[in-house]
Protein backbone atom coordinates (compact mmCIF):
# COMPACT_ATOMS: atom_id res chain seq x y z
CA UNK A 1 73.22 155.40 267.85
CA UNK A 2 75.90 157.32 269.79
CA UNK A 3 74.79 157.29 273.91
CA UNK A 4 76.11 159.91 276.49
CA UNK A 5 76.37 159.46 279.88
CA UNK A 6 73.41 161.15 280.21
CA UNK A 7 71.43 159.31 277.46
CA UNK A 8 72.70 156.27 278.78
CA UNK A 9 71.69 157.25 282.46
CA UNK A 10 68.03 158.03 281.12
CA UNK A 11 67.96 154.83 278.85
CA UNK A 12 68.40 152.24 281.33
CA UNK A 13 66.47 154.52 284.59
CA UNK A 14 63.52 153.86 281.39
CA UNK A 15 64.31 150.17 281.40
CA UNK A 16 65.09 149.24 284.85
CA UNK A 17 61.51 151.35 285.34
CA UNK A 18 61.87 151.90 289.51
CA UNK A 19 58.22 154.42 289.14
CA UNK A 20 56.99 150.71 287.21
CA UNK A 21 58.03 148.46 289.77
CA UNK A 22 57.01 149.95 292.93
CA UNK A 23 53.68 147.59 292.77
CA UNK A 24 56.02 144.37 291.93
CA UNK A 25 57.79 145.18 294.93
CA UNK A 26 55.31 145.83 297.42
CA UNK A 27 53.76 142.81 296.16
CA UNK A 28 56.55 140.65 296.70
CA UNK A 29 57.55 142.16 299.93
CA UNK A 30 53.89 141.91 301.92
CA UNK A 31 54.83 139.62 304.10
CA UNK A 32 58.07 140.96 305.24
CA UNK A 33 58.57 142.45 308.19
CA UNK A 34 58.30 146.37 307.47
CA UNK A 35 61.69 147.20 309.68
CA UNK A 36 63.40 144.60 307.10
CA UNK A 37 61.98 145.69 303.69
CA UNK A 38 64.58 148.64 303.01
CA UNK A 39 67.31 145.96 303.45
CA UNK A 40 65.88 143.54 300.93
CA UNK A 41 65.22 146.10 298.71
CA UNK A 42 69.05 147.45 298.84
CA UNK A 43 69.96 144.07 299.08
CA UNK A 44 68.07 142.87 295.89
CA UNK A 45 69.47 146.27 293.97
CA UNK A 46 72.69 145.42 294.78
CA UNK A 47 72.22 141.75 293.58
CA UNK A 48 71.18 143.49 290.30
CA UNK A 49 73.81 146.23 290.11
CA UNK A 50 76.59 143.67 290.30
CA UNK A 51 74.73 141.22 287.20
CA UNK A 52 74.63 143.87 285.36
CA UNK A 53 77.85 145.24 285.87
CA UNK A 54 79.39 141.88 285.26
CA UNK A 55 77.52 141.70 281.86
CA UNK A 56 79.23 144.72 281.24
CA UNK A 57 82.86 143.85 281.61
CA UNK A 58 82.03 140.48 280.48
CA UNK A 59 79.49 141.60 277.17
CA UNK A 60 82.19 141.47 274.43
CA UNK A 61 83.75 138.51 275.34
CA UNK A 62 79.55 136.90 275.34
CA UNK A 63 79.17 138.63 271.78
CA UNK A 64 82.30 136.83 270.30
CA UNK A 65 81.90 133.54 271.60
CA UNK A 66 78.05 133.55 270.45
CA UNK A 67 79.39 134.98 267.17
CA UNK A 68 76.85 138.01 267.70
CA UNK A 69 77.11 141.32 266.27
CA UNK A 70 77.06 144.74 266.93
CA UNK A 71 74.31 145.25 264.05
CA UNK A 72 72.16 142.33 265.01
CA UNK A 73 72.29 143.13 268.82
CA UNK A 74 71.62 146.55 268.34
CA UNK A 75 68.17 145.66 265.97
CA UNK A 76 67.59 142.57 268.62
CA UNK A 77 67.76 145.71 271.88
CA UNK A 78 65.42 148.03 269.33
CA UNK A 79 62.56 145.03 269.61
CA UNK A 80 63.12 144.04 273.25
CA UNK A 81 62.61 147.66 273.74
CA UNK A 82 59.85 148.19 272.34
CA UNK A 83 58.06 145.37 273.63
CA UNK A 84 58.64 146.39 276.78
CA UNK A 85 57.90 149.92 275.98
CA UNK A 86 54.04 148.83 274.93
CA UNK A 87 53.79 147.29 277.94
CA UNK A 88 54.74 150.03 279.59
CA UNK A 89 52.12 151.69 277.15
CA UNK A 90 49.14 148.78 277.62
CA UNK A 91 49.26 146.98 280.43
CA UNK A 92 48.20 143.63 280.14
CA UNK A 93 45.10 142.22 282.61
CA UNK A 94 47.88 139.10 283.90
CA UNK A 95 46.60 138.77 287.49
CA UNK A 96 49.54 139.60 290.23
CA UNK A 97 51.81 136.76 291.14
CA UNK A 98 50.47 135.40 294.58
CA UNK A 99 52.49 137.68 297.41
CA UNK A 100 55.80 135.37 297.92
CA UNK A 101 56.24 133.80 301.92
CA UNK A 102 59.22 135.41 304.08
CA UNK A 103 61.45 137.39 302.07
CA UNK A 104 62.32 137.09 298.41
CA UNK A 105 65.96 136.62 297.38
CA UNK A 106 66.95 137.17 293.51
CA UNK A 107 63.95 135.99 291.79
CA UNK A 108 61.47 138.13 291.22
CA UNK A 109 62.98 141.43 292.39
CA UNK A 110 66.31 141.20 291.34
CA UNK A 111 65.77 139.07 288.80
CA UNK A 112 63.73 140.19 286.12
CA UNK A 113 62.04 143.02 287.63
CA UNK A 114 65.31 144.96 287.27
CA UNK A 115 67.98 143.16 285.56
CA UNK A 116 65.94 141.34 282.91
CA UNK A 117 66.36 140.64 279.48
CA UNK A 118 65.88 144.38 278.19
CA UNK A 119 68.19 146.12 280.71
CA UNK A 120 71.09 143.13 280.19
CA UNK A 121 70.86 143.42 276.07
CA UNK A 122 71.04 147.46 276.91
CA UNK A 123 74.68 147.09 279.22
CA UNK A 124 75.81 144.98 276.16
CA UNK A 125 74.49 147.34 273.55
CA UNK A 126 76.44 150.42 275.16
CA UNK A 127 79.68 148.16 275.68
CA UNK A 128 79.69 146.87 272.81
CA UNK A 129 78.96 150.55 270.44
CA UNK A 130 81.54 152.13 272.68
CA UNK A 131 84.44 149.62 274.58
CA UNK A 132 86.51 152.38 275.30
CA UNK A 133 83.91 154.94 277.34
CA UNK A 134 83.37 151.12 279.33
CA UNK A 135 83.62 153.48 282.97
CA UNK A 136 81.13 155.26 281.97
CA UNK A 137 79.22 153.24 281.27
CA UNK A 138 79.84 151.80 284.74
CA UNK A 139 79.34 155.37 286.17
CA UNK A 140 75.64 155.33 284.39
CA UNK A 141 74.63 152.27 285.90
CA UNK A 142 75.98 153.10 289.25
CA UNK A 143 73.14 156.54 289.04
CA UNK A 144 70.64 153.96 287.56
CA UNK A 145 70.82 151.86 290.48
CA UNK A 146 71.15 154.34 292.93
CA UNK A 147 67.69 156.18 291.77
CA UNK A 148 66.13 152.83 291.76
CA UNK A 149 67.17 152.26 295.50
CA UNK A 150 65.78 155.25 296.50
CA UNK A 151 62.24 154.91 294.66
CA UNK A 152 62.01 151.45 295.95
CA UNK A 153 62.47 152.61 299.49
CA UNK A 154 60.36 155.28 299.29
CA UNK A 155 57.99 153.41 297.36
CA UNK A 156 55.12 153.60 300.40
CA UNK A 157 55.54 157.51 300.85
CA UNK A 158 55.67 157.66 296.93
CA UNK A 159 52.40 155.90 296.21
CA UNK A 160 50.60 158.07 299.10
CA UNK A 161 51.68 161.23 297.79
CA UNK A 162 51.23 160.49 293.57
CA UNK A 163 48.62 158.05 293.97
CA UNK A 164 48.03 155.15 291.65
CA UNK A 165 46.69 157.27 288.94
CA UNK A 166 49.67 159.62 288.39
CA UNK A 167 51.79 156.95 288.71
CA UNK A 168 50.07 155.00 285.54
CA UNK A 169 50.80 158.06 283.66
CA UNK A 170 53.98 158.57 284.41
CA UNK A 171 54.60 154.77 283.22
CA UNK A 172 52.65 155.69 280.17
CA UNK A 173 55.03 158.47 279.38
CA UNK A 174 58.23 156.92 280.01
CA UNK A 175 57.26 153.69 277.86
CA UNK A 176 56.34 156.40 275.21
CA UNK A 177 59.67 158.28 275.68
CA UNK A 178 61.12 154.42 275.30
CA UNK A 179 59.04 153.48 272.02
CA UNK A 180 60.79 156.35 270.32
CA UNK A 181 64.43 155.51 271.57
CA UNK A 182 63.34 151.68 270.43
CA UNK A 183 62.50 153.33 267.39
CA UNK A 184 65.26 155.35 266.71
CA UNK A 185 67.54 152.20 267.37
CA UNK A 186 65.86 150.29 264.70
CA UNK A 187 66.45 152.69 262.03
CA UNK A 188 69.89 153.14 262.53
CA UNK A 189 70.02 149.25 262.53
CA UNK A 190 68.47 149.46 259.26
CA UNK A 191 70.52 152.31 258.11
CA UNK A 192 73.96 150.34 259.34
CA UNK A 193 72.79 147.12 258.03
CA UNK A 194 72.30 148.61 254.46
CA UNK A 195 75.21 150.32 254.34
CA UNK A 196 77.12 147.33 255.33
CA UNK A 197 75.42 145.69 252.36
CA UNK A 198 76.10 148.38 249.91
CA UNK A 199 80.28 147.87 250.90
CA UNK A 200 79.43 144.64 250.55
CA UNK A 201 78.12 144.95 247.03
């Protein structure tokens, strides 16, 4: 599957999910001081900017030595992504982790709400289908992470005004918009992997 920099901008904004995590973080950041949340919250995004930007000057080298590749990474991203997508989807009834004491730092904000499994396999997905476009890849990410920054922020003002209702729906429709792309991945995994058997043959 060939990504643009826009398609790769939308891809991982639908992974890293800011709309989705503006309950995770106001969870986690209750008993912060409110003059201090915007810091943690750029200071967490930046903590997950720079993993993921690592992973994706760092990706091939990770594929070779695990002997991973491009086909099986690409069907292994098209599962992640639709897990998450049904979650996005169906929402399990997991009670809320218990509101952490003083500020978090890396774990659970950082660390998996936005770089987690999904959005790393994703950086090494478009690295790996396209080594030479690597800056913009870079560029993508840098947009990604900027949007989530500013939904997190203005994550109190943003739940006033949508409410918890439209924002449900709006998570519905971007883990439906991501069930397709997870979809679409799979079949060209297929498509790829038959092919390769064919030349094989």
């Amino acid at each position: 599957m060939t990504y643009t920099f826009a398609s790769a901008t939308i891809l991982l904004l639908l992974i890293t999910d800011p709309l989705g995590n503006i309950p995770i973080f106001a969870n986690a950041l209750r008993h912060v001081a409110p003059e201090r949340r915007a810091f943690v919250i750029l200071r967490e995004v930046l903590i997950a900017f720079l993993l993921l930007l690592a992973f994706m000057f760092v990706g091939d080298r990770f594929l070779r030595l695990m002997n991973l590749s491009e086909l099986s990474l690409q069907i292994a991203g098209a599962v992640i992504l639709f897990l998450i997508a049904l979650r996005m989807i169906f929402p399990g009834g997991h009670p809320a982790a218990e509101p952490l004491q003083g500020e978090p730092l890396i774990v659970p904000l950082a660390i998996p709400a936005l770089a987690g499994p999904s959005a790393l396999a994703t950086v090494l997905l478009l690295v790996s289908q396209a080594p030479a476009r690597r800056m913009e890849w870079v560029a993508a990410l840098c947009v990604t992470m900027a949007v989530c920054a500013v939904v997190l922020v203005l994550a109190e003002r943003i739940q006033r005004v949508l409410g918890d209702r439209l924002l449900t729906a709006f998570e519905r429709l971007m883990g439906l918009i991501l069930v397709a792309i997870s979809v679409e991945m799979l079949l060209r995994g297929i498509q790829l992997f038959i092919a390769q058997t064919r030349a094989a043959g």
